[in-house]
C-alpha atoms as a PDB file:
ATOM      1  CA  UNK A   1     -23.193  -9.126  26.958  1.00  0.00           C
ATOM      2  CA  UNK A   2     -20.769 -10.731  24.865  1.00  0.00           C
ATOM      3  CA  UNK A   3     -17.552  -8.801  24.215  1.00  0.00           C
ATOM      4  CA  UNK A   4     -15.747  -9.351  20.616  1.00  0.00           C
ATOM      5  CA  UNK A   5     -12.505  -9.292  19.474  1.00  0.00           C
ATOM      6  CA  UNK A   6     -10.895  -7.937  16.027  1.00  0.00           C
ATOM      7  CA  UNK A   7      -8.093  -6.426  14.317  1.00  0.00           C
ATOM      8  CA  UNK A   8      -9.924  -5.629  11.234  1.00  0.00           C
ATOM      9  CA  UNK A   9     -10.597  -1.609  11.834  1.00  0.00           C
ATOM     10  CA  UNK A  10     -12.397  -1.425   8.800  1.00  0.00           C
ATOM     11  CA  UNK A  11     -15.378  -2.831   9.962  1.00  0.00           C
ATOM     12  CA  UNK A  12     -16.159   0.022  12.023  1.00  0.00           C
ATOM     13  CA  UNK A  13     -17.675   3.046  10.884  1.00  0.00           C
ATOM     14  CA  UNK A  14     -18.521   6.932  12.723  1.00  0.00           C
ATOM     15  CA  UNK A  15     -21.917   7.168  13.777  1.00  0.00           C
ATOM     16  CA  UNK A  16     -23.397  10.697  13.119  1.00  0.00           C
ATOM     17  CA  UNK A  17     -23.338  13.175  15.688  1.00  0.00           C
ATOM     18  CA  UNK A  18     -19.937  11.891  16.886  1.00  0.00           C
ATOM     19  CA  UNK A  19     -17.335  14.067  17.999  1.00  0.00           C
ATOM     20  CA  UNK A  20     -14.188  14.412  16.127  1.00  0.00           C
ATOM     21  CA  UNK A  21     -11.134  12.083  16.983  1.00  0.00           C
ATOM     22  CA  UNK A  22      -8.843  14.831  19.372  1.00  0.00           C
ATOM     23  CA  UNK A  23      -5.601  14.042  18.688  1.00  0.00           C
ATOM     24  CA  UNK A  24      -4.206  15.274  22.861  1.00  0.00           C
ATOM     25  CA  UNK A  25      -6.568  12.689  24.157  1.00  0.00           C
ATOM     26  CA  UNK A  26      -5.421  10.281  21.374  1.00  0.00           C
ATOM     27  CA  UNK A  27      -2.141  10.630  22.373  1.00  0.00           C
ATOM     28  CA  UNK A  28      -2.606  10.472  26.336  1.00  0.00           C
ATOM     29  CA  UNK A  29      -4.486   7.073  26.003  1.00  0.00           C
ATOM     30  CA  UNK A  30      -1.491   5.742  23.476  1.00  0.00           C
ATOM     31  CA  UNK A  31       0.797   6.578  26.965  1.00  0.00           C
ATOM     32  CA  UNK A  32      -1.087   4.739  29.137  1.00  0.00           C
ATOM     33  CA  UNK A  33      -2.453   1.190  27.140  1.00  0.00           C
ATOM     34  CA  UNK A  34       1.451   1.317  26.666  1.00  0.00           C
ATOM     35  CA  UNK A  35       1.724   1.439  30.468  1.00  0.00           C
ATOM     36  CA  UNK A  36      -1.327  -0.419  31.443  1.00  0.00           C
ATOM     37  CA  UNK A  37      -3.023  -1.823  28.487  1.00  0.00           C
ATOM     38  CA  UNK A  38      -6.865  -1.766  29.817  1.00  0.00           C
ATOM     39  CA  UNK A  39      -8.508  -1.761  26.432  1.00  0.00           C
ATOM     40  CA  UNK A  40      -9.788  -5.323  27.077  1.00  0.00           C
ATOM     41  CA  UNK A  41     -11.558  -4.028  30.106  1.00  0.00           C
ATOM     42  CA  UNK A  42     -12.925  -1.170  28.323  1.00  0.00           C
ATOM     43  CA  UNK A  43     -14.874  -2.348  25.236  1.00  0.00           C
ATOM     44  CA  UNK A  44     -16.095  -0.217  22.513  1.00  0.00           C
ATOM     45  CA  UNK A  45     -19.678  -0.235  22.044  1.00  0.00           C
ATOM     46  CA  UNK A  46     -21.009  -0.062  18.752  1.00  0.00           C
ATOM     47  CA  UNK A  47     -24.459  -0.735  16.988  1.00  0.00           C
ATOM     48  CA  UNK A  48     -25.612  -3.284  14.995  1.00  0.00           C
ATOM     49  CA  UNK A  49     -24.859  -1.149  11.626  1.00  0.00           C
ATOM     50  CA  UNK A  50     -21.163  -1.444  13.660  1.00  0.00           C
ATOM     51  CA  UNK A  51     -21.392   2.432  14.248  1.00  0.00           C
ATOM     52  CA  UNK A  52     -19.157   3.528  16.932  1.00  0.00           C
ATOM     53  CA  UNK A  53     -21.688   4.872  19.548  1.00  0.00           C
ATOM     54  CA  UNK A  54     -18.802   5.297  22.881  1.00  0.00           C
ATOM     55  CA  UNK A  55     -14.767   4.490  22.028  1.00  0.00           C
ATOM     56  CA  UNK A  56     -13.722   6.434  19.193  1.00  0.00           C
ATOM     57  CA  UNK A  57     -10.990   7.248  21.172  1.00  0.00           C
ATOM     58  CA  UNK A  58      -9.775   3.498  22.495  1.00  0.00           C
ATOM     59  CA  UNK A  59     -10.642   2.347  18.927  1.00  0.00           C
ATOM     60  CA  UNK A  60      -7.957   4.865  16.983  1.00  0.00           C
ATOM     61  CA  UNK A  61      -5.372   3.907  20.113  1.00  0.00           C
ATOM     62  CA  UNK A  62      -6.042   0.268  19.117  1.00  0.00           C
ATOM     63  CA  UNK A  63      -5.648   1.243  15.186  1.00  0.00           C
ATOM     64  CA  UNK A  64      -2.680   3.288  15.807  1.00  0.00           C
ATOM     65  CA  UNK A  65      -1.125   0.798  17.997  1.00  0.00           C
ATOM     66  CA  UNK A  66      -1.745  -2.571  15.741  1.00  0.00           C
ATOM     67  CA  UNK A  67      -3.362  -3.583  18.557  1.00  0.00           C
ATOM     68  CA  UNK A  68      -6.821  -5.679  18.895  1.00  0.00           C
ATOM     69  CA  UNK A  69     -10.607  -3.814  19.228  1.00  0.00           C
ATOM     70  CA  UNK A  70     -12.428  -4.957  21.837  1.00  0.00           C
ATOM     71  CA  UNK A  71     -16.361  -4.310  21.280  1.00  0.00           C
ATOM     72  CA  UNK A  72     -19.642  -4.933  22.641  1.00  0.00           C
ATOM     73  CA  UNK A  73     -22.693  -4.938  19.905  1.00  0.00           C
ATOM     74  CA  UNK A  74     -25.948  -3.005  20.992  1.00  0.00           C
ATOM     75  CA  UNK A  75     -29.003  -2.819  19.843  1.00  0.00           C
END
């Protein structure tokens, strides 16, 4: 699997049946990437409409942070 790289948020969109964005868990993942910045190591995955399936979480830290999306594209 290939894992991508962007900074263009817009691209991704909530897939239905996701779970709200918590705003606690938000915030305890925004203290630790600035600690130990692992988002690299953790891609996103997302489908091939670019629906987030897993890392709605990791993707607002990255958006909230200015920092870049890592993501892997499944079918």
């Amino acid at each position: 699997m290939k894992i991508l790289e962007t900074t263009d948020y817009k691209i991704f969109k909530k897939a239905t049946g996701n779970r709200g964005v918590n705003k606690r868990m938000v915030e305890r993942l925004v203290s630790s990437v600035t600690r130990n910045n692992l988002l690299q190591a953790n891609p996103i995955i997302v489908n091939e409409s670019m629906e987030v399936i897993d890392g709605q979480h990791r993707l607002q830290v990255a958006r909230e942070m200015k920092l870049p999306v890592y993501y892997i594209i499944v079918k």
